[in-house]
N, C-alpha and C. Protein backbone atom coordinates (compact mmCIF):
# COMPACT_ATOMS: atom_id res chain seq x y z
N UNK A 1 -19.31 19.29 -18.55
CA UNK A 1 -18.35 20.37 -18.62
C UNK A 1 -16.94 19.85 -18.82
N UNK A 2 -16.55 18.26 -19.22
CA UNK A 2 -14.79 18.23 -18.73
C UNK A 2 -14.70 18.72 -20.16
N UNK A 3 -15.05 19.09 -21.39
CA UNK A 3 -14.90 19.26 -22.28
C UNK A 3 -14.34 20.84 -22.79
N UNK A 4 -15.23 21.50 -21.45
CA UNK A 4 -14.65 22.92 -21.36
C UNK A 4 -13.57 23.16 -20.57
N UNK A 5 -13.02 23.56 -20.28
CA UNK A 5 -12.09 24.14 -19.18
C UNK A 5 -12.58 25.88 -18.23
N UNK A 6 -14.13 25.58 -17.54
CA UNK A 6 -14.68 26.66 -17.13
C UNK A 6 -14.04 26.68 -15.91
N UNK A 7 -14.10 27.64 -15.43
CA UNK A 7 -13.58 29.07 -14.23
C UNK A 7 -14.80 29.56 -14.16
N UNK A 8 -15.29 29.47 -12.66
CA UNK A 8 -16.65 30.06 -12.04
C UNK A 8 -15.52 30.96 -10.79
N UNK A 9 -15.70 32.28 -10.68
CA UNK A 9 -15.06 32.92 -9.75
C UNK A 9 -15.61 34.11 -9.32
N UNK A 10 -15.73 34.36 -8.02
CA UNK A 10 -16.76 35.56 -7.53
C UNK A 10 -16.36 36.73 -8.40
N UNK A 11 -17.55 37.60 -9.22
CA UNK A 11 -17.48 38.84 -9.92
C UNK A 11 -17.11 39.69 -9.07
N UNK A 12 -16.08 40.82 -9.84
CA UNK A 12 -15.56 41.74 -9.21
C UNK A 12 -15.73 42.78 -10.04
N UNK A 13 -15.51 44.04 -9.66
CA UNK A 13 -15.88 45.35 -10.01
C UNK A 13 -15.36 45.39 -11.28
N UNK A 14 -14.01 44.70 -11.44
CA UNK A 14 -13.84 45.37 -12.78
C UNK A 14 -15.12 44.05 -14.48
N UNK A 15 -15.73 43.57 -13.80
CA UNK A 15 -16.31 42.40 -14.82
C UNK A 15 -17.67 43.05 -14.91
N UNK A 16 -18.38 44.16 -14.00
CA UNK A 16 -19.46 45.08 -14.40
C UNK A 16 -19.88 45.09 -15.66
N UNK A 17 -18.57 45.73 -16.65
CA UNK A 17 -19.05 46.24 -17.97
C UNK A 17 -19.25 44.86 -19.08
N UNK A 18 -18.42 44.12 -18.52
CA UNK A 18 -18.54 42.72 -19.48
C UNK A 18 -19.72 42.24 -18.91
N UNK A 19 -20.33 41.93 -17.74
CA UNK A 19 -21.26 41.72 -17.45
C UNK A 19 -22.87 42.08 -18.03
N UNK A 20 -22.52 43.54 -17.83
CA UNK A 20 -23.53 44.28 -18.40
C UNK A 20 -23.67 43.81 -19.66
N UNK A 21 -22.80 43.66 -20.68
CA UNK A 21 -23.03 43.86 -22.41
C UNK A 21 -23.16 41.80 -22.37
N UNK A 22 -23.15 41.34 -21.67
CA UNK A 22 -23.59 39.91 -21.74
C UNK A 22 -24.88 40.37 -21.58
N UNK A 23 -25.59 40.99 -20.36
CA UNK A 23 -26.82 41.19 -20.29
C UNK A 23 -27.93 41.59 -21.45
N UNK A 24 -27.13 42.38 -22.13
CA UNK A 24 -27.88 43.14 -22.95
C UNK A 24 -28.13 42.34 -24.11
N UNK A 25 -26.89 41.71 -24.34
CA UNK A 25 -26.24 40.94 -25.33
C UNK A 25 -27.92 39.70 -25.67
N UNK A 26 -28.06 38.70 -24.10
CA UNK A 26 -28.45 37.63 -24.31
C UNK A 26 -30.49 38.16 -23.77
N UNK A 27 -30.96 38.90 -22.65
CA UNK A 27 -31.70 39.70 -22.69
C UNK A 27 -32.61 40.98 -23.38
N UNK A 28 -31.36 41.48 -24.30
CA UNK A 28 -32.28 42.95 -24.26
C UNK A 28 -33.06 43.46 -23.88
N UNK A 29 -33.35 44.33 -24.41
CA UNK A 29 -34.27 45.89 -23.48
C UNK A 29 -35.33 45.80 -22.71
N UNK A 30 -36.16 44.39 -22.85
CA UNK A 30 -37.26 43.50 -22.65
C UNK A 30 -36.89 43.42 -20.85
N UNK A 31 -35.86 43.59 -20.57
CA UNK A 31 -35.56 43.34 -19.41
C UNK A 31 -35.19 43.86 -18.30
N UNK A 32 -35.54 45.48 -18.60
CA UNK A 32 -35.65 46.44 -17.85
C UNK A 32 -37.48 46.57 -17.21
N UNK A 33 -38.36 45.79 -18.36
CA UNK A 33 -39.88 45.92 -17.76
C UNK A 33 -39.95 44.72 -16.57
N UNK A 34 -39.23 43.68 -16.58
CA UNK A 34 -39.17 42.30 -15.63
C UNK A 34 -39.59 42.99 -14.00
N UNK A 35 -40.22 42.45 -13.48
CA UNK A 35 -40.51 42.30 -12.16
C UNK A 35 -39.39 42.28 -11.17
N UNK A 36 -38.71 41.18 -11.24
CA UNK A 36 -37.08 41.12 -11.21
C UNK A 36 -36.34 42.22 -11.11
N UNK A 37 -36.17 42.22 -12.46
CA UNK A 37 -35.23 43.41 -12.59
C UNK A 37 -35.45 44.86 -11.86
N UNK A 38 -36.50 44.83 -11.77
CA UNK A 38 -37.32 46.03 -11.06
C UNK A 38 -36.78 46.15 -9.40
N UNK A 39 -36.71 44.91 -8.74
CA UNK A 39 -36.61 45.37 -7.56
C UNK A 39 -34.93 45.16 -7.44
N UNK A 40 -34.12 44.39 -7.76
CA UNK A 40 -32.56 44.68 -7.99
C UNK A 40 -32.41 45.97 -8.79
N UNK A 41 -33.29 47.00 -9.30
CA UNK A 41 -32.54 48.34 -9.72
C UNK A 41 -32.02 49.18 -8.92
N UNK A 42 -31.30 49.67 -8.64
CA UNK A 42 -30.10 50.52 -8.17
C UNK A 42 -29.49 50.27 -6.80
N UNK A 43 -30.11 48.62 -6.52
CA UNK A 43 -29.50 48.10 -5.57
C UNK A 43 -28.48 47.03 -5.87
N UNK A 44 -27.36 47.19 -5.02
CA UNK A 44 -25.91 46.52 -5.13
C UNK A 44 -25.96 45.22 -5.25
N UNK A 45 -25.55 44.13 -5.88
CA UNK A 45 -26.10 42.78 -5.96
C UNK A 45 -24.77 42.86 -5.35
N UNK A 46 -24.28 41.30 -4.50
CA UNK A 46 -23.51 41.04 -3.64
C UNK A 46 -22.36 40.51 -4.63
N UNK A 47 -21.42 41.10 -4.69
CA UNK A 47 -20.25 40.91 -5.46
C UNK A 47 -19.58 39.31 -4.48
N UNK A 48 -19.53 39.12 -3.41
CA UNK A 48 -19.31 37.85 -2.99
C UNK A 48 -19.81 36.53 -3.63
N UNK A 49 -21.13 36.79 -3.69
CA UNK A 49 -22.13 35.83 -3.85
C UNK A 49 -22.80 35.74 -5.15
N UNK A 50 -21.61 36.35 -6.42
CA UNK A 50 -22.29 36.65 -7.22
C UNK A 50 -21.23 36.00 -8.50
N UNK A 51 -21.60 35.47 -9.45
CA UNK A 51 -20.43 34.85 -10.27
C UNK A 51 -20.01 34.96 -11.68
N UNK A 52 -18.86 34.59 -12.26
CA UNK A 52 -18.41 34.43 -13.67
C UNK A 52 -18.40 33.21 -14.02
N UNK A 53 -18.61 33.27 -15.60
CA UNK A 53 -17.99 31.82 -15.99
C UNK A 53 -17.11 31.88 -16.88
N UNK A 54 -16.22 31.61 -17.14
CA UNK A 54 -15.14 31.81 -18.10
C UNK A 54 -14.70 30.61 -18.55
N UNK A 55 -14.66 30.80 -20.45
CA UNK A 55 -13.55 29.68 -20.78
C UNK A 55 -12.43 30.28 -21.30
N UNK A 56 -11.21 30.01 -20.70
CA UNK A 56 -10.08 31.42 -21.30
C UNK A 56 -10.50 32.27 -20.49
N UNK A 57 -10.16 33.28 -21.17
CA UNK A 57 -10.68 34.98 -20.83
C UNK A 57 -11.70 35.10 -21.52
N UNK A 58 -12.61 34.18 -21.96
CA UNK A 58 -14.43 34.61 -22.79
C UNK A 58 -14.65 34.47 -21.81
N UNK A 59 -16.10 35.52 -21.23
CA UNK A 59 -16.69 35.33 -20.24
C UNK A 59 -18.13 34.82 -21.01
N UNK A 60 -18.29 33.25 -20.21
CA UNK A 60 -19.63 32.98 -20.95
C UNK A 60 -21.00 32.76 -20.23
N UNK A 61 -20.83 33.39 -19.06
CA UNK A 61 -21.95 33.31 -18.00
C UNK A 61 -21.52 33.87 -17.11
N UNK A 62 -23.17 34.35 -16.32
CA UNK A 62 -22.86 35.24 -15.20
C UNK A 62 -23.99 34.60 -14.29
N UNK A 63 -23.97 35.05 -12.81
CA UNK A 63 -25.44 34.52 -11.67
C UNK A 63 -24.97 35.42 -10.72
N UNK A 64 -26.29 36.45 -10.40
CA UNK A 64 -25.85 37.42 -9.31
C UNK A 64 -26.79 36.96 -8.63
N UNK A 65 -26.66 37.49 -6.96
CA UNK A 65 -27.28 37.56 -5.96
C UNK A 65 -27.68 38.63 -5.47
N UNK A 66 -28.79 39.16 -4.93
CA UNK A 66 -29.45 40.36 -4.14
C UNK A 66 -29.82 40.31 -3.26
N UNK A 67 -29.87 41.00 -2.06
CA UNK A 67 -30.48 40.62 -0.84
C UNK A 67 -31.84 41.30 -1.17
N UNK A 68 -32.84 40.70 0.03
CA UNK A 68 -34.16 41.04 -0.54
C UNK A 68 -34.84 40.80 0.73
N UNK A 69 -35.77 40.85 1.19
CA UNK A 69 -36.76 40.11 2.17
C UNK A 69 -38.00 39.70 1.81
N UNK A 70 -38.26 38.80 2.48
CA UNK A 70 -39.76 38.29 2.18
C UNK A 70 -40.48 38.82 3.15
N UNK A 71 -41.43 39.77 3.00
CA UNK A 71 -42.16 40.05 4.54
C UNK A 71 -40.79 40.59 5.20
N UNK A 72 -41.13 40.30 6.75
CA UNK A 72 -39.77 39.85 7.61
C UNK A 72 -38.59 39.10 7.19
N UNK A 73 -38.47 38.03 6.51
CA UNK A 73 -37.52 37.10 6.43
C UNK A 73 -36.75 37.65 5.58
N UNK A 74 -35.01 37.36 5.92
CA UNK A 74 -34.25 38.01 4.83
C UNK A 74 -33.84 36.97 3.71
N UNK A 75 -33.78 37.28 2.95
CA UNK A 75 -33.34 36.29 1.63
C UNK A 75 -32.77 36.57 0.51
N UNK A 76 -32.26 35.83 -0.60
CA UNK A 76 -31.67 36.19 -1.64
C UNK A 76 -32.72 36.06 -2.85
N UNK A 77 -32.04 37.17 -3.71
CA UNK A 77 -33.40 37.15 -5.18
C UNK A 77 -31.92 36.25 -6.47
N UNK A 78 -32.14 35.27 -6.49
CA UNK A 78 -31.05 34.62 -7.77
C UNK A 78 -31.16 35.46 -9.24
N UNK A 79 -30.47 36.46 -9.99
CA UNK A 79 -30.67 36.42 -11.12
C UNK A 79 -29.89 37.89 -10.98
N UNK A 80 -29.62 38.32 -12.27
CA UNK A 80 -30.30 37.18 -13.60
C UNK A 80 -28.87 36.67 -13.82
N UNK A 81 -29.23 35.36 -14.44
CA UNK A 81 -28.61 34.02 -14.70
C UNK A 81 -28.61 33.86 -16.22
N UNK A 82 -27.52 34.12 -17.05
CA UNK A 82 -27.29 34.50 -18.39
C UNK A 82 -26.26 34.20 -18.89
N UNK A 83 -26.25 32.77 -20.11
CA UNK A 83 -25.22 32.17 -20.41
C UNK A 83 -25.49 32.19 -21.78
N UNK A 84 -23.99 32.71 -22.17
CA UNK A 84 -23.45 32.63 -24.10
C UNK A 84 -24.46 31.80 -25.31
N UNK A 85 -25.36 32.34 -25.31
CA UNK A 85 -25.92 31.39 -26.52
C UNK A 85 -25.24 29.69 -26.64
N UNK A 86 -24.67 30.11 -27.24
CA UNK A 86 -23.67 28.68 -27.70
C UNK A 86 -23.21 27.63 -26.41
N UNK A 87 -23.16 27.93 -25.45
CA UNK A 87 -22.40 27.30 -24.41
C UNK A 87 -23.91 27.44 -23.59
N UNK A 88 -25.33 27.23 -23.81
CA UNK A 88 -26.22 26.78 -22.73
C UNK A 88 -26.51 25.50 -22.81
N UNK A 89 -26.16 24.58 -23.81
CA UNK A 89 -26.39 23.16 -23.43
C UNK A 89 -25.21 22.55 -22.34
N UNK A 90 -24.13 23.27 -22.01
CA UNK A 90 -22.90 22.77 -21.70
C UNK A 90 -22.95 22.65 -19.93
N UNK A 91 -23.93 22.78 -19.52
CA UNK A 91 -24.08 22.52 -17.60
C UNK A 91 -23.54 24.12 -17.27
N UNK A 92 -23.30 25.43 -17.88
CA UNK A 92 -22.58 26.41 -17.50
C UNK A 92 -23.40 27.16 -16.38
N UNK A 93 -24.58 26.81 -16.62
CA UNK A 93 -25.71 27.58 -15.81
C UNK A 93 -26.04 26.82 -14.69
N UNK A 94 -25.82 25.24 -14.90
CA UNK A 94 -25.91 24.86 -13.59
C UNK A 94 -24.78 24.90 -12.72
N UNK A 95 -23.46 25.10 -13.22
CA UNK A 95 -22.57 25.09 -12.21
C UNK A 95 -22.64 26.53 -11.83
N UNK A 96 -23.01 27.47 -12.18
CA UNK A 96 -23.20 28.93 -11.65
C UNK A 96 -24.15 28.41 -10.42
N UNK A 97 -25.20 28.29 -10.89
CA UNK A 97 -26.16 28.14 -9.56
C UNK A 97 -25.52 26.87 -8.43
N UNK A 98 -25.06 26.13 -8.81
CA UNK A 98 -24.06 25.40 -7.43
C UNK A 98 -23.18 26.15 -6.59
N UNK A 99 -22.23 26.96 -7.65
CA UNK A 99 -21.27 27.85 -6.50
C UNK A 99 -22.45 28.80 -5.99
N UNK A 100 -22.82 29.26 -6.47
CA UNK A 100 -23.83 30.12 -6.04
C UNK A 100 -24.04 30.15 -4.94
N UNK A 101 -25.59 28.90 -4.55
CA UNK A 101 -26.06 28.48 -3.45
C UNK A 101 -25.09 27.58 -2.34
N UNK A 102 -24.17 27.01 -2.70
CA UNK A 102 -22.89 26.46 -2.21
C UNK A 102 -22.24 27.63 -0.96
N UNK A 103 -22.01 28.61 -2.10
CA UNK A 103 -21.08 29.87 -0.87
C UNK A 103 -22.32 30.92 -0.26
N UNK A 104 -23.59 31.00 -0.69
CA UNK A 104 -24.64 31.09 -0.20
C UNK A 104 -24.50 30.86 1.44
N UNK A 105 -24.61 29.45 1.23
CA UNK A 105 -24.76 28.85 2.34
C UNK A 105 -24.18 28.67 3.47
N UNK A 106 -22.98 28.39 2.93
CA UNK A 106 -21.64 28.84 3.45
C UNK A 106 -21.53 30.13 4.53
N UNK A 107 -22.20 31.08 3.51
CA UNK A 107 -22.15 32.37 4.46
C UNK A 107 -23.18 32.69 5.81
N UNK A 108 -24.04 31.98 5.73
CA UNK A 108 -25.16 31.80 6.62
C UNK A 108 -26.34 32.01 5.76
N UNK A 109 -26.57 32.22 4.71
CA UNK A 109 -27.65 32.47 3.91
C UNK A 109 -29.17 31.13 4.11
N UNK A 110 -30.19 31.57 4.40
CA UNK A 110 -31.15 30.48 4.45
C UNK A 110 -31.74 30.31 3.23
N UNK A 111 -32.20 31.41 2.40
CA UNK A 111 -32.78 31.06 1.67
C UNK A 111 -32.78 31.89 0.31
N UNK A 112 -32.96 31.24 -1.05
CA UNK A 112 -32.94 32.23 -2.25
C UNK A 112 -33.63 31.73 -3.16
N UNK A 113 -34.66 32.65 -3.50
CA UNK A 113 -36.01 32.92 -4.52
C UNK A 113 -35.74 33.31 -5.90
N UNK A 114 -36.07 32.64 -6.77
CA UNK A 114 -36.36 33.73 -8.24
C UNK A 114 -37.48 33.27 -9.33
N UNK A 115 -37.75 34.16 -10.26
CA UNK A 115 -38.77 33.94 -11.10
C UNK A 115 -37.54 32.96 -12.42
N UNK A 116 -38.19 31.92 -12.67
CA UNK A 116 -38.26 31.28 -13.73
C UNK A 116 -38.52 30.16 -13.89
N UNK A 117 -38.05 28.80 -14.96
CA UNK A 117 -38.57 27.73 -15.30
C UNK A 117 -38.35 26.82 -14.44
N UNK A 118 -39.54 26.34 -13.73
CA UNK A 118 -39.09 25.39 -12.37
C UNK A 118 -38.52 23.65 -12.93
N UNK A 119 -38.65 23.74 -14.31
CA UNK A 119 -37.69 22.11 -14.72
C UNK A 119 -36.77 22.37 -14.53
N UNK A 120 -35.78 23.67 -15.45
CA UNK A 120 -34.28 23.85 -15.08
C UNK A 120 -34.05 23.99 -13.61
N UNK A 121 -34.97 24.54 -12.74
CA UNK A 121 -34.15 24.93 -11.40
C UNK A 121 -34.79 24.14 -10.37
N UNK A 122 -35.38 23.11 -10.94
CA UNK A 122 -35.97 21.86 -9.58
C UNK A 122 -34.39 21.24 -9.64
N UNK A 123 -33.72 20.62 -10.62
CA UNK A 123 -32.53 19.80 -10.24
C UNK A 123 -31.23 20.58 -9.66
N UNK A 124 -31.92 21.92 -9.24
CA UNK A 124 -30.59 22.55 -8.06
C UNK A 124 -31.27 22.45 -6.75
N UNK A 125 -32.35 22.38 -6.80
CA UNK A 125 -32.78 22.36 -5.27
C UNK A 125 -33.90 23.42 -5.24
N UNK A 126 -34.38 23.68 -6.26
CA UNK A 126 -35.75 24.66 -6.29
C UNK A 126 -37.02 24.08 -6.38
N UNK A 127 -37.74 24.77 -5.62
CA UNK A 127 -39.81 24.37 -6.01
C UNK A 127 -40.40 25.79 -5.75
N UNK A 128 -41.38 25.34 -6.76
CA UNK A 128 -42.13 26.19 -6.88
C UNK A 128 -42.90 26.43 -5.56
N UNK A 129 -43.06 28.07 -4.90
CA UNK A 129 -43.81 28.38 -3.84
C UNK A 129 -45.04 28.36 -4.22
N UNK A 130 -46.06 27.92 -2.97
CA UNK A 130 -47.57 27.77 -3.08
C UNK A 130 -47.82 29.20 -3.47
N UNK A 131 -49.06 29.37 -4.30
CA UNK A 131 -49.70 30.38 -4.77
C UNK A 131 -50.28 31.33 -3.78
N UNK A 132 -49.58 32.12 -3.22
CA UNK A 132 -50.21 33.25 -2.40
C UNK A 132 -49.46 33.45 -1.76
N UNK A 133 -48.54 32.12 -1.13
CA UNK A 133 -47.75 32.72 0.03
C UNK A 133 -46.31 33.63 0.16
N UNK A 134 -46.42 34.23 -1.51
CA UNK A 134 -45.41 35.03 -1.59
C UNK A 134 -45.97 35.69 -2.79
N UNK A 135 -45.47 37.15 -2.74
CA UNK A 135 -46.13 38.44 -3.69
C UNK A 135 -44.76 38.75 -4.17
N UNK A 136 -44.85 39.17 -5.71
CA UNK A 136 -43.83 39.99 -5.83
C UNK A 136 -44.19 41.49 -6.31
N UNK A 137 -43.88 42.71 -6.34
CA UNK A 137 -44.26 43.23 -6.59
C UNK A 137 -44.65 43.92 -8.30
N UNK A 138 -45.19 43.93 -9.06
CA UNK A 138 -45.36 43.85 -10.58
C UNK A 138 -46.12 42.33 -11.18
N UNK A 139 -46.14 42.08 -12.43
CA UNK A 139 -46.46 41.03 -12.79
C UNK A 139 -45.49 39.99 -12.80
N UNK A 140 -46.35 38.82 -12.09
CA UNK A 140 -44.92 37.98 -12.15
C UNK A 140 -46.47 36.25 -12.33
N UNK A 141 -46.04 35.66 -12.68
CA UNK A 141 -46.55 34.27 -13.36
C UNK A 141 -46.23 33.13 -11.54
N UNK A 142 -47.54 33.17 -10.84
CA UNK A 142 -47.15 32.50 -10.32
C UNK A 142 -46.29 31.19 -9.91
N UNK A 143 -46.70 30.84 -11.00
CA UNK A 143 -45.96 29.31 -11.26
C UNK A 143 -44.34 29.48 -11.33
N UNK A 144 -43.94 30.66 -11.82
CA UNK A 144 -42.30 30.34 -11.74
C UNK A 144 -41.66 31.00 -10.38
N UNK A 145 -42.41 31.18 -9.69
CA UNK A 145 -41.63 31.80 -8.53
C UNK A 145 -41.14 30.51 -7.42
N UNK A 146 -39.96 30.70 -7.24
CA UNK A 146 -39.67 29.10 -6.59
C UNK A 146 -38.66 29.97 -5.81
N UNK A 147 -38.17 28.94 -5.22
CA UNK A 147 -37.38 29.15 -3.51
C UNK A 147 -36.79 28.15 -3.77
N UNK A 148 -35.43 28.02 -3.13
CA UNK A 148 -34.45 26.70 -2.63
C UNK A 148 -34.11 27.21 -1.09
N UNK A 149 -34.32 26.20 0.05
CA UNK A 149 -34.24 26.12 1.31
C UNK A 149 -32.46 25.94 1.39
N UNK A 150 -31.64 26.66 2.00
CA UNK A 150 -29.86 26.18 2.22
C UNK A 150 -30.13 25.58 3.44
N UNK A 151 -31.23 25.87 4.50
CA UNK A 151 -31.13 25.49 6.11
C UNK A 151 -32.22 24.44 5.73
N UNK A 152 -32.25 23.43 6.57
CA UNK A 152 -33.52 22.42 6.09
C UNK A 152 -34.78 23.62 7.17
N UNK A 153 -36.40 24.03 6.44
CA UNK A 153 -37.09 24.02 7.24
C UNK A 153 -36.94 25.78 7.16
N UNK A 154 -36.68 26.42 6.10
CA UNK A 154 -35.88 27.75 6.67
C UNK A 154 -37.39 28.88 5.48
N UNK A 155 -38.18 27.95 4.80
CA UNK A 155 -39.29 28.50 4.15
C UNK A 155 -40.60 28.57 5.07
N UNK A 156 -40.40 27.47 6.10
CA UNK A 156 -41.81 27.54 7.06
C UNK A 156 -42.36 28.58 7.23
N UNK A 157 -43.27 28.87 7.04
CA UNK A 157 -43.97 30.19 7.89
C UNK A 157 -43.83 31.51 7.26
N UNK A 158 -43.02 31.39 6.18
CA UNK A 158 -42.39 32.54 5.42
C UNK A 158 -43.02 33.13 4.46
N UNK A 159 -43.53 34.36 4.96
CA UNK A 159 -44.66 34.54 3.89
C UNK A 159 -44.68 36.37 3.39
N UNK A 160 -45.52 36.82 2.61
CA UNK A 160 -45.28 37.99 2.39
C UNK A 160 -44.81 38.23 1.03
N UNK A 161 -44.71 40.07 0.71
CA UNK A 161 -43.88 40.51 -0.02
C UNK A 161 -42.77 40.56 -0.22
N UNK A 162 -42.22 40.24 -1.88
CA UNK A 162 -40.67 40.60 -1.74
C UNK A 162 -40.64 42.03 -1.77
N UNK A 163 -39.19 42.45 -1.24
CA UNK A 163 -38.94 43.76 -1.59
C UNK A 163 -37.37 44.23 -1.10
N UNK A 164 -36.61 44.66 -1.85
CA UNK A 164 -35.23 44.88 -1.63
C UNK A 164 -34.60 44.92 -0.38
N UNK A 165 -33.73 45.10 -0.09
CA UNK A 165 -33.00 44.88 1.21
C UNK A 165 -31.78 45.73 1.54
N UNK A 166 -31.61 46.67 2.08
CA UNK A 166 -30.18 47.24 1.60
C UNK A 166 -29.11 46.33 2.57
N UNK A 167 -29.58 45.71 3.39
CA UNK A 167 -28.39 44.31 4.15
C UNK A 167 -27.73 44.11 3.59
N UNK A 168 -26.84 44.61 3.53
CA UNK A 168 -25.42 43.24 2.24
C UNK A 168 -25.08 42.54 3.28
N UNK A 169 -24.52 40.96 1.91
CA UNK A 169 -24.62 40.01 2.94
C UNK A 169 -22.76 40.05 3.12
């Protein structure tokens, strides 16, 4: 990244609509059927814990957070995580997920789950969860569902359905 001059800074109300048309922009419509997306619908993703990336005033990435629970356990759902075409070789997505889980943690947060490619998100601190010991609700590809621990020891025993949370954190 010294090549860019990026700005990662907690999203605020007014970055919604730019947000959104990134979404649509790098996703489309494909991404209203997601599993994911399904259980963050019409629940508030945590504007604290949730980020921009900017070079200038382009906004070229975004990483929200949701509260969620597993079973009992409360936790975060990471996503969606959506960077500028042009600027995804550039680390933009990994420094999203650092502040991310960084002020995550910070806040008392133990733990945060999401569906996708466990190469990109093993070198933040993700693995893939054993096969069973977590459901999501819809179709979801076991293999990409992964967890990163913020507390050492904070996945033990943690088992169950996801399913939204109205807790803000």
């Amino acid at each position: 990244m010294s090549e860019l001059a990026l700005t990662i800074l907690p999203e605020t109300a007014d970055d919604a609509l730019a947000v959104e048309r990134l979404h649509e922009r790098t996703f489309g419509p494909g991404r209203y059927a997601k599993s994911a997306y399904r259980i963050r619908e019409g629940r508030g993703h945590v504007l604290a814990l949730s980020f921009t990336a900017r070079i200038g005033s382009l906004l070229v990435g975004s990483l929200r957070l949701t509260p969620i629970s597993i079973g009992k356990t409360p936790a975060l759902l990471l996503g969606p995580l959506t960077v500028e075409p042009p600027f995804r070789t550039r680390g933009v997505g990994s420094a999203l997920i650092k502040r991310a889980l960084k002020d995550a943690k910070a806040a008392g947060h133990a733990l945060v789950v999401l569906v996708g490619d466990e190469p990109f998100y093993v070198k933040s601190g993700f693995k893939r969860i054993p096969k069973g010991q977590v459901k999501m609700p819809g179709p979801v590809d076991p293999a990409r569902l992964l967890v990163a621990e913020l507390k050492a020891g904070a996945f033990e025993g943690v088992s169950g359905v996801i399913k939204p949370d109205w807790v803000k954190a």
